[in-house]
N, C-alpha and C. Protein backbone atom coordinates (compact mmCIF):
# COMPACT_ATOMS: atom_id res chain seq x y z
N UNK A 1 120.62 85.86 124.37
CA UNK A 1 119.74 85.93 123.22
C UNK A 1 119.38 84.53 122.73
N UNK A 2 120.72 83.39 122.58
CA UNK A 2 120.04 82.01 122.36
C UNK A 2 118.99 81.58 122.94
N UNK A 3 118.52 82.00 124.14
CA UNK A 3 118.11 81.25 125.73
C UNK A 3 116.51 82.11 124.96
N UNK A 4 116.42 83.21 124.64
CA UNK A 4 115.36 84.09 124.19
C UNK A 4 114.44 83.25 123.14
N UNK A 5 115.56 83.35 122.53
CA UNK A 5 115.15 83.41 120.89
C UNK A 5 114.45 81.50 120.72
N UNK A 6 114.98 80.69 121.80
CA UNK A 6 114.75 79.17 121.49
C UNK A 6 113.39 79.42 122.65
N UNK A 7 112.95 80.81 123.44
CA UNK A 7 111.61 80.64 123.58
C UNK A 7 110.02 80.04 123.59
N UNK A 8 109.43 79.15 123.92
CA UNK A 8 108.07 78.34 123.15
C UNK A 8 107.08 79.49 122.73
N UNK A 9 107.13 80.47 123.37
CA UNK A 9 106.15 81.45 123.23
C UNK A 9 106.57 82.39 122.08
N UNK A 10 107.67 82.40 122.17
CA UNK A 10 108.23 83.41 120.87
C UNK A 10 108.02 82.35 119.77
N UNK A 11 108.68 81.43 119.62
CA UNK A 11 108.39 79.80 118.72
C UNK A 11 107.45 80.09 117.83
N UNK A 12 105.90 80.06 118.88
CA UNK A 12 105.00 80.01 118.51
C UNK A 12 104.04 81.14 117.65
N UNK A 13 104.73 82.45 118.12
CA UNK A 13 104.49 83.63 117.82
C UNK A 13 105.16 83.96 116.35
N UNK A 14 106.25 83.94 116.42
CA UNK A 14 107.16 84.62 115.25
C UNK A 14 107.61 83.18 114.42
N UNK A 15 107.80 82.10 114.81
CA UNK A 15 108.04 81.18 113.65
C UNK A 15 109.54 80.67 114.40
N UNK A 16 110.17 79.64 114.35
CA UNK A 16 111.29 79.00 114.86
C UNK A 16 112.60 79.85 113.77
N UNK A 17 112.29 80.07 112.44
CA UNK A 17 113.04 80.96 111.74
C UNK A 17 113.11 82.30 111.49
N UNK A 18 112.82 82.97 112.72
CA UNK A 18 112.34 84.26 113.04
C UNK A 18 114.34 84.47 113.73
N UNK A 19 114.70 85.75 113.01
CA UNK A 19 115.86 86.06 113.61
C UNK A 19 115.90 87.95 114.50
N UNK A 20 116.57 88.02 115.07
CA UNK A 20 116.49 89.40 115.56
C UNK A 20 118.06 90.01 115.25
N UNK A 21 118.03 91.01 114.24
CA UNK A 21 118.85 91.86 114.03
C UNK A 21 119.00 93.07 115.09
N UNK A 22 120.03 93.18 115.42
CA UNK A 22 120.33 94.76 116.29
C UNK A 22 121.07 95.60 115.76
N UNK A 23 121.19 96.93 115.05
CA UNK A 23 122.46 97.25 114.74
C UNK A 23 122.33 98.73 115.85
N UNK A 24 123.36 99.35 115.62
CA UNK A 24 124.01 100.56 116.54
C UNK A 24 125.06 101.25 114.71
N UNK A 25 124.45 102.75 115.70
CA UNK A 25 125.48 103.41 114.92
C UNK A 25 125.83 105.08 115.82
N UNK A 26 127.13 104.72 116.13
CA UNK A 26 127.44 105.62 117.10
C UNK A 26 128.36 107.13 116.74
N UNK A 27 127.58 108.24 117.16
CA UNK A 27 127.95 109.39 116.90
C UNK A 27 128.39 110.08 117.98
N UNK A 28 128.96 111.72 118.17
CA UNK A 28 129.03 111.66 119.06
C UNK A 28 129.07 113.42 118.89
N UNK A 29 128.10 113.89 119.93
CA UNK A 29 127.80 115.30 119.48
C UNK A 29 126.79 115.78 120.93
N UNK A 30 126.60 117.20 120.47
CA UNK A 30 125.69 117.95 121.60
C UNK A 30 124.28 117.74 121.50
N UNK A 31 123.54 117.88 122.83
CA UNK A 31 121.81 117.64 121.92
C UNK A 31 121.16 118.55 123.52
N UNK A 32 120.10 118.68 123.27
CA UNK A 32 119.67 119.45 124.05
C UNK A 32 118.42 118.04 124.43
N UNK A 33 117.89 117.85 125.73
CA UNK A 33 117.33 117.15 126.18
C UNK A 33 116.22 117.41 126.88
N UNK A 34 114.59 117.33 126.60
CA UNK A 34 114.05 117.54 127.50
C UNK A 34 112.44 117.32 127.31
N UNK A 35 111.53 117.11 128.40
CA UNK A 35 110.51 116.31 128.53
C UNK A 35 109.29 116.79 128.37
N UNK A 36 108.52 116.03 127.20
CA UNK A 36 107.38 116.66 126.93
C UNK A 36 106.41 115.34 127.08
N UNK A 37 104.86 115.54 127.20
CA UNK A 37 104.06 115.40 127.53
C UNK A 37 102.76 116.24 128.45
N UNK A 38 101.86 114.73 129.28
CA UNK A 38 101.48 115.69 130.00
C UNK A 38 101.89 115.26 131.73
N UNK A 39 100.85 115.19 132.34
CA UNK A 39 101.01 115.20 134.03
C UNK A 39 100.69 113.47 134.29
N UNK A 40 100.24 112.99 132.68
CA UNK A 40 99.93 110.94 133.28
C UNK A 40 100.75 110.39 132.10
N UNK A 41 101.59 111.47 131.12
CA UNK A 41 103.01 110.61 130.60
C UNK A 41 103.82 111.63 129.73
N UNK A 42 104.82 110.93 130.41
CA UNK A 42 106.35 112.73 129.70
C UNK A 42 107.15 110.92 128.94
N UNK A 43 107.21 111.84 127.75
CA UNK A 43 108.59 111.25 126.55
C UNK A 43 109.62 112.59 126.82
N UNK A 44 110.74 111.57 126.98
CA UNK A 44 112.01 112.50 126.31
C UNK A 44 111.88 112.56 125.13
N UNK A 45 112.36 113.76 124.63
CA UNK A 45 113.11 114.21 123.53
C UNK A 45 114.37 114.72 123.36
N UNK A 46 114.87 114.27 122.08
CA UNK A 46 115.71 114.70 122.28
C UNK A 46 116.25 115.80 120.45
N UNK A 47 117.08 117.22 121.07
CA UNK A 47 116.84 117.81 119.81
C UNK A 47 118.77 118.29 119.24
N UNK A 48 118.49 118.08 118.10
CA UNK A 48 120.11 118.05 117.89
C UNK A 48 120.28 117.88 116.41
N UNK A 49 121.27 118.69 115.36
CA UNK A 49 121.41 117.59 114.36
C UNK A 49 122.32 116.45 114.26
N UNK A 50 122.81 116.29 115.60
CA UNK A 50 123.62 115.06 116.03
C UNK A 50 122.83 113.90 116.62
N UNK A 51 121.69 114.16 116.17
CA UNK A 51 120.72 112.64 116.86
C UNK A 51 120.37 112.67 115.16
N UNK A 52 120.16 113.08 114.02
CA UNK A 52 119.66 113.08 112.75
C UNK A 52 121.24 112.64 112.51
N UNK A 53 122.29 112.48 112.77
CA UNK A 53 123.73 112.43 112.09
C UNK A 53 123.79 110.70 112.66
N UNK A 54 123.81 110.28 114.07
CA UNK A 54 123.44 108.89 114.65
C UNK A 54 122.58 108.42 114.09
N UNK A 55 121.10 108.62 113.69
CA UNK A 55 120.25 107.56 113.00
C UNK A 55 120.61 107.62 111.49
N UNK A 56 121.51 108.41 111.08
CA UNK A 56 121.97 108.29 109.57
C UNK A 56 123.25 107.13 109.61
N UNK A 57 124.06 107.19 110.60
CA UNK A 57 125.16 106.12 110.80
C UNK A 57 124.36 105.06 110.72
N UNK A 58 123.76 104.97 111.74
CA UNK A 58 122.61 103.26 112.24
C UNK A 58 122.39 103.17 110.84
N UNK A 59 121.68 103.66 110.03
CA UNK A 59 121.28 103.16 108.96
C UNK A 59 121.94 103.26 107.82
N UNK A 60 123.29 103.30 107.82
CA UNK A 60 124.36 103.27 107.35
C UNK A 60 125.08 101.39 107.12
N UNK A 61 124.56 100.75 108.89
CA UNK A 61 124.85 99.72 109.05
C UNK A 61 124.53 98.72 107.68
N UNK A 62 123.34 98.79 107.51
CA UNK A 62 122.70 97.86 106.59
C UNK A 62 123.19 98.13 105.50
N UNK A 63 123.43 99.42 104.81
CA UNK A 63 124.51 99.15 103.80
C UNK A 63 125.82 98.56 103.65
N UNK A 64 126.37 98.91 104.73
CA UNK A 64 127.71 97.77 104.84
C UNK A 64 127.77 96.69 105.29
N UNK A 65 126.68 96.34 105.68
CA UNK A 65 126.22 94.75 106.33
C UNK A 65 126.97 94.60 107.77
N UNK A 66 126.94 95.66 108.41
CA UNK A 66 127.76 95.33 109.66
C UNK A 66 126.19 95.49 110.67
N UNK A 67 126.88 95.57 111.96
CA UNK A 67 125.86 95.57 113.20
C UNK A 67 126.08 96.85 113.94
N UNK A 68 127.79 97.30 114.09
CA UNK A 68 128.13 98.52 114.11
C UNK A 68 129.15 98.94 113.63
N UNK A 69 128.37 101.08 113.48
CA UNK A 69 129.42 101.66 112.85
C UNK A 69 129.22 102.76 113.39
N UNK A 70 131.03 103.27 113.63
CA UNK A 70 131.21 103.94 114.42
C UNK A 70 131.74 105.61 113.61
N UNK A 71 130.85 106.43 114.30
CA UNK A 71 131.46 107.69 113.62
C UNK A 71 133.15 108.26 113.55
N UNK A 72 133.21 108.96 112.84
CA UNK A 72 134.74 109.85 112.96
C UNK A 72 134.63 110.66 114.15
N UNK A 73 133.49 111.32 114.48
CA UNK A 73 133.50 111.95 115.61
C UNK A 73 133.89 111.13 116.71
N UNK A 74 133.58 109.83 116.95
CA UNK A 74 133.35 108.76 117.81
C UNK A 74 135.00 108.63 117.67
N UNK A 75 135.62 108.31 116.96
CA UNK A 75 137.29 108.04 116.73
C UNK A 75 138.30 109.26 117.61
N UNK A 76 137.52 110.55 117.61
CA UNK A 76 138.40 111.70 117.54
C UNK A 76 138.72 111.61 119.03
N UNK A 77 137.30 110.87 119.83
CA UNK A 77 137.93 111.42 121.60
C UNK A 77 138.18 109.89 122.12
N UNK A 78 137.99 108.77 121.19
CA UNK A 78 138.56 107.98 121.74
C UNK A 78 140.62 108.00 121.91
N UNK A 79 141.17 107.18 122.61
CA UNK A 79 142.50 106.75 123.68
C UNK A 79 142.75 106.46 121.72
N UNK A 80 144.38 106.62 121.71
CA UNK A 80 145.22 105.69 119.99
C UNK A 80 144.85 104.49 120.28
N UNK A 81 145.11 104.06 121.49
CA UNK A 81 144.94 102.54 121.17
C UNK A 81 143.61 101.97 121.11
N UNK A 82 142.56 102.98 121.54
CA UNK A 82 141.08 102.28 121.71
C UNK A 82 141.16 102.76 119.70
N UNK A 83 141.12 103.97 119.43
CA UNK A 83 141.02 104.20 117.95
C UNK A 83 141.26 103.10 117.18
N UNK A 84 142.84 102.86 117.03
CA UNK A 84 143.03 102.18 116.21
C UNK A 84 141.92 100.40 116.70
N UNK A 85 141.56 99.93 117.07
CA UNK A 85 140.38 99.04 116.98
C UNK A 85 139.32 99.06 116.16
N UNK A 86 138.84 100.51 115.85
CA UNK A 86 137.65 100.60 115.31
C UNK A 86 137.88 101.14 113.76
């Protein structure tokens, strides 16, 4: 991302004080998956209230000022020792 972000073309585009935030917010649940469009372009979709429960975590981030945050669901099937990390 340093190698990106010190870019000339980005530089010039977005400003040398241009920063890129990423956050993640990880859930972990069932969803049903599947492709709509037409025959010259298919989007996935995806349908679940566990994809509405993940973009509520993600945007969870910015309230706690982190980058990520990880659900309880996400805790339950992780290993004790991977758990206790998060």
């Amino acid at each position: 991302l340093a190698e990106y972000r010190g870019h000339p073309g980005l530089q010039r585009r977005l400003g040398a004080n241009c920063r890129v935030n990423i956050s993640s917010g990880l859930h972990f649940g069932s969803v049903i998956e599947g492709a709509i469009g037409t025959e010259f372009k298919i989007d996935a979709s995806y349908l679940s209230p566990n994809v509405s429960i993940a973009y509520t975590v993600e945007r969870a981030t910015r309230i706690y000022g982190v980058s990520i945050l990880v659900a309880e669901s996400v805790i339950r099937i992780c290993t004790p020792a991977l758990a206790t990390k998060c």
